[in-house]
N, C-alpha and C. Protein backbone atom coordinates (compact mmCIF):
# COMPACT_ATOMS: atom_id res chain seq x y z
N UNK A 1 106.47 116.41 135.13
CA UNK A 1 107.01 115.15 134.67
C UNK A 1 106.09 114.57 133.60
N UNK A 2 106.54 113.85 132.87
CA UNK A 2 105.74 113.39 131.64
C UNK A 2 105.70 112.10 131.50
N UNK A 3 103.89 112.24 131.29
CA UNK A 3 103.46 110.35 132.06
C UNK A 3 104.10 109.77 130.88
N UNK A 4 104.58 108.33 130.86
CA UNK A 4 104.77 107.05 130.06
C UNK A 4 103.25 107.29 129.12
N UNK A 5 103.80 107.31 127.85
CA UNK A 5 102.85 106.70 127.27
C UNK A 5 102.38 104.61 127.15
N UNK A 6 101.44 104.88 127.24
CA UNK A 6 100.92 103.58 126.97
C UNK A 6 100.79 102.65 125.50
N UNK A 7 101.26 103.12 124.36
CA UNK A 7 100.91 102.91 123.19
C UNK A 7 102.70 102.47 123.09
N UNK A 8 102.99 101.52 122.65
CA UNK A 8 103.98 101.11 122.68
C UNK A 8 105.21 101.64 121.44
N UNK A 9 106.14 101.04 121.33
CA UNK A 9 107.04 101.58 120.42
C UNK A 9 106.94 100.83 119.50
N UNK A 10 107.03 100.46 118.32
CA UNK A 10 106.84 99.64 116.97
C UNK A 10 107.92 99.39 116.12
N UNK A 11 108.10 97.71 116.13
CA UNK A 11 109.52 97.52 115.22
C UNK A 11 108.97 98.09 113.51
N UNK A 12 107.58 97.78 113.57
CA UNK A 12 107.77 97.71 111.91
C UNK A 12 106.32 98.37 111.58
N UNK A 13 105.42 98.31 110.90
CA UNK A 13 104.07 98.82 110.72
C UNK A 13 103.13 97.58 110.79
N UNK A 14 103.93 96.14 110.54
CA UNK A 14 103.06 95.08 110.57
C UNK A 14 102.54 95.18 112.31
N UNK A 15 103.49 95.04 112.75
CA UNK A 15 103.72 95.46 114.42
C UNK A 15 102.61 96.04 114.86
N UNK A 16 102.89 97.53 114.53
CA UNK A 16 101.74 98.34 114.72
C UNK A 16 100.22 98.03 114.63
N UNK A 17 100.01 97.85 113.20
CA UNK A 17 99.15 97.42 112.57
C UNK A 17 97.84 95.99 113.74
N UNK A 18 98.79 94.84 114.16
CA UNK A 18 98.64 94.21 114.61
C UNK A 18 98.03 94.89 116.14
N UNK A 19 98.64 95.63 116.90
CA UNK A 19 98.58 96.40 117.86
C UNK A 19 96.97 97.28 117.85
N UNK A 20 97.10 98.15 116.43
CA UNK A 20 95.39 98.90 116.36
C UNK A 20 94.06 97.65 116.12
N UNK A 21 94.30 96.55 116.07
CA UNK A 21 93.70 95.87 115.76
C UNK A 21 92.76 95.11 116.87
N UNK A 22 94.00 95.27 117.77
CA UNK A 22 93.21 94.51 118.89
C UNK A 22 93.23 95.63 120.38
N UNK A 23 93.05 96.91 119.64
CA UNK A 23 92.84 98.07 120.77
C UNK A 23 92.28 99.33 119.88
N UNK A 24 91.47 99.83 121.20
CA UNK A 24 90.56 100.84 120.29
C UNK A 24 91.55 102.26 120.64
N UNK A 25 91.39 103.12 119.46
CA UNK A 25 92.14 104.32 119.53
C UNK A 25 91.39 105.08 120.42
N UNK A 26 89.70 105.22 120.53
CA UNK A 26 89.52 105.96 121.83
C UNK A 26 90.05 105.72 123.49
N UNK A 27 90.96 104.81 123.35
CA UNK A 27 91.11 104.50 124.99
C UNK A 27 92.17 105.29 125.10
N UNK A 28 93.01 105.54 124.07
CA UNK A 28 94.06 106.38 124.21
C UNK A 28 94.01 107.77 123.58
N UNK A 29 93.16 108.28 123.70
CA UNK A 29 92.59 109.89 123.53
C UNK A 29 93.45 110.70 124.48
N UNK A 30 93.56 110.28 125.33
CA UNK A 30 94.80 111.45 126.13
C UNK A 30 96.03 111.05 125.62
N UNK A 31 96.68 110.75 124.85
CA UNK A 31 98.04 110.68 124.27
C UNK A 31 97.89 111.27 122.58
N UNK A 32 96.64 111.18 122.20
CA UNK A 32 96.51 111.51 120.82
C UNK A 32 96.17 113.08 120.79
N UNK A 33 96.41 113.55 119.29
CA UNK A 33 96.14 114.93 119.40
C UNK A 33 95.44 115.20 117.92
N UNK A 34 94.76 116.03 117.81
CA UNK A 34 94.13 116.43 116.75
C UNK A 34 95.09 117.02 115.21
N UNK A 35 95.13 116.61 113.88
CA UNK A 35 95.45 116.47 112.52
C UNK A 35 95.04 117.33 112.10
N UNK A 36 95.19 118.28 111.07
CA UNK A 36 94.33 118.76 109.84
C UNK A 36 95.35 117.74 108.34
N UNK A 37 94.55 116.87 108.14
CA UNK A 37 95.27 116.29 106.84
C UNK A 37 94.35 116.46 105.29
N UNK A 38 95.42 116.49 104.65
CA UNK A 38 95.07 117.45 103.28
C UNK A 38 95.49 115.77 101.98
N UNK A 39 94.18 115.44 101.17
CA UNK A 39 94.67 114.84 100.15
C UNK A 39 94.86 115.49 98.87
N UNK A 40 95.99 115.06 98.32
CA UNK A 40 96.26 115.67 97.12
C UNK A 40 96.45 114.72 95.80
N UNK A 41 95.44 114.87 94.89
CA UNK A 41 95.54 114.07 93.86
C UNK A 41 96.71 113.94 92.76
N UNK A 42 97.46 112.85 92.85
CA UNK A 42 98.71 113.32 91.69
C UNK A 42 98.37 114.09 90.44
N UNK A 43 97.77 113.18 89.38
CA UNK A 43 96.64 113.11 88.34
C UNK A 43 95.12 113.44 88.79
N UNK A 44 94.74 114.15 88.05
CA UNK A 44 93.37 114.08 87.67
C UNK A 44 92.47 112.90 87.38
N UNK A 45 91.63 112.01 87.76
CA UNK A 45 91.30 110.62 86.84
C UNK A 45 90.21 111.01 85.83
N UNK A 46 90.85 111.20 84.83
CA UNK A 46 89.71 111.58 83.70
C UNK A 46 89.76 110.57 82.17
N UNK A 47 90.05 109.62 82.71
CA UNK A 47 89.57 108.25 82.01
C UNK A 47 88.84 107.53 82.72
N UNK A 48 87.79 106.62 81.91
CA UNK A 48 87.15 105.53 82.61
C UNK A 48 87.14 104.46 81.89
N UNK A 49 87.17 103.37 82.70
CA UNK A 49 87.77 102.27 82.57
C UNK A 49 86.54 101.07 82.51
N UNK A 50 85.79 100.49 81.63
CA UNK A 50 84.43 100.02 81.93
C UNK A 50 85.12 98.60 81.74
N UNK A 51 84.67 97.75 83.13
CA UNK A 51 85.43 96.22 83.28
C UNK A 51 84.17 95.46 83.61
N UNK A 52 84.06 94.39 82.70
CA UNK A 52 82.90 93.16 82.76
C UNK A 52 83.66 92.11 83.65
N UNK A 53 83.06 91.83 85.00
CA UNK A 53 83.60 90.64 85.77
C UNK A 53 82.15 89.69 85.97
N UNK A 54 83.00 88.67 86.60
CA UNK A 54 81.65 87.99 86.91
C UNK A 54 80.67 87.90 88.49
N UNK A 55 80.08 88.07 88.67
CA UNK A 55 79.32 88.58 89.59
C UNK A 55 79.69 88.24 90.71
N UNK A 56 80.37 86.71 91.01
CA UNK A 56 81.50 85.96 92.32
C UNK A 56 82.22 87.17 92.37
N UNK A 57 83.17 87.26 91.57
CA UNK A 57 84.25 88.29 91.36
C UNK A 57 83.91 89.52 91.50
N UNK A 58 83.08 90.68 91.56
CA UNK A 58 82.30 91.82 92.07
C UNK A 58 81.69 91.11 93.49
N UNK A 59 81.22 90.70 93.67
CA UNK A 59 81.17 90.83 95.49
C UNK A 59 82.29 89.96 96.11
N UNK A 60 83.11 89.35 95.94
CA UNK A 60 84.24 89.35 96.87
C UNK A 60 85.30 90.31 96.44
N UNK A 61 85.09 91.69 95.29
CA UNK A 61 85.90 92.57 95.29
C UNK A 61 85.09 93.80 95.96
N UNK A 62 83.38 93.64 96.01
CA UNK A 62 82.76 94.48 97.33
C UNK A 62 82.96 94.17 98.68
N UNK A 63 83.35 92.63 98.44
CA UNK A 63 83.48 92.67 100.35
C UNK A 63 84.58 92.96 101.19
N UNK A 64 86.01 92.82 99.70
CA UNK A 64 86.76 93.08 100.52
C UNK A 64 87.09 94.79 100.66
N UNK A 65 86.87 95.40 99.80
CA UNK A 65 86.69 97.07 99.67
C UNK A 65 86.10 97.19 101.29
N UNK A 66 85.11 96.61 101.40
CA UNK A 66 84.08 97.09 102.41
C UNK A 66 84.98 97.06 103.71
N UNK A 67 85.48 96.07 103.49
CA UNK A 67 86.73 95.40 105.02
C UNK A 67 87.64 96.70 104.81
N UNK A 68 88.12 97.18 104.09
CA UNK A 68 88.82 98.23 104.15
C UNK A 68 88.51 99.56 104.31
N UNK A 69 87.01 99.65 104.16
CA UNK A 69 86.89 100.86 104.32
C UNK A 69 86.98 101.63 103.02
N UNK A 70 86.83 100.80 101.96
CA UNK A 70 86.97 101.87 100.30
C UNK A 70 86.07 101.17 99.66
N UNK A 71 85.92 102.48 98.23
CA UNK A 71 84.48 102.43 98.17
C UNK A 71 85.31 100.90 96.72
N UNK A 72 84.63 100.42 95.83
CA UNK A 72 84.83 99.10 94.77
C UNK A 72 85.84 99.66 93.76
N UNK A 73 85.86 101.07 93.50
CA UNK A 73 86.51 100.90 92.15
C UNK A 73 87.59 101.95 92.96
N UNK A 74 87.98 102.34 94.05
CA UNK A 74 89.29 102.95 94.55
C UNK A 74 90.03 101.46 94.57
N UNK A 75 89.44 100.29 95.51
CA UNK A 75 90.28 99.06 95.63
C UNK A 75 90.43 98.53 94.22
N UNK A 76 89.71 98.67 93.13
CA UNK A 76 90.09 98.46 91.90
C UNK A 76 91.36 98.81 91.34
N UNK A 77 90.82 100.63 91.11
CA UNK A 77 91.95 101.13 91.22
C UNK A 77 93.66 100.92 91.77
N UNK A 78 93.71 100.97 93.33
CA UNK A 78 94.63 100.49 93.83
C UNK A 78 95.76 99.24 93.33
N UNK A 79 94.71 98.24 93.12
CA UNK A 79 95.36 96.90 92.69
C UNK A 79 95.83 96.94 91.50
N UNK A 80 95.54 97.79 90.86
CA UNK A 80 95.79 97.80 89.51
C UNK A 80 96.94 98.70 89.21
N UNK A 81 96.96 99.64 89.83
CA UNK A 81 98.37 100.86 90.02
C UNK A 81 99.12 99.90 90.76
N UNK A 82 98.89 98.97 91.52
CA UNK A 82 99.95 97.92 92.06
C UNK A 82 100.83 97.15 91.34
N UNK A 83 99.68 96.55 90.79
CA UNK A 83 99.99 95.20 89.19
C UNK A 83 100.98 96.16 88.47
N UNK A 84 100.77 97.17 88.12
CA UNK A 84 101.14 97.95 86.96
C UNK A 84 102.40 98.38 87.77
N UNK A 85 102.96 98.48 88.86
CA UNK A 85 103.81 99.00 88.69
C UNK A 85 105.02 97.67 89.50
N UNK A 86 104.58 96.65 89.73
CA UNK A 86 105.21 95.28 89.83
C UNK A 86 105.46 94.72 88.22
N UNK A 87 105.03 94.92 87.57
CA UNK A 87 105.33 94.91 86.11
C UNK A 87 105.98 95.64 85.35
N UNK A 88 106.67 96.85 85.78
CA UNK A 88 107.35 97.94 85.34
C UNK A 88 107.97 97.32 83.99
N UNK A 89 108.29 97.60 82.84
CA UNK A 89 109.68 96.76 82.39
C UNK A 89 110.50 98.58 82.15
């Protein structure tokens, strides 16, 4: 027979999201199973992009990188492939 999992079902990812937040993924190691995941770069990044901010603006764009877990110029990056593509025309 096959135990109930404990990790609930999720309307949405905010849901979820909310859920990993306030529970640690090691408690549920017997329901999880081991990945091999592969990143694949669309593009190559072989431009660079040299941006003068002001020093406020570089550490609350280090602190929040840091909260995420990425390194300053991927969350750069990111926001900017965001902007750019909320701007489509």
């Amino acid at each position: 027979m096959k135990k109930k999992s404990r990790i609930p079902k999720f309307k949405n990812y905010t849901d979820e999201a909310k859920f990993w937040d306030t529970h640690n993924v090691t408690d549920f190691e017997d329901e999880t199973k081991e990945v091999d995941i592969v990143f694949e770069l669309d593009k190559p990044r072989d431009e660079t992009l040299i941006l003068r901010v002001q020093k406020e603006i570089k550490d609350r764009l280090e602190k929040v990188a840091r909260n995420k877990g990425l390194n300053v110029s991927t969350l750069a990056r990111m926001w900017l492939m965001e902007k750019l593509q909320l701007t489509k025309s």
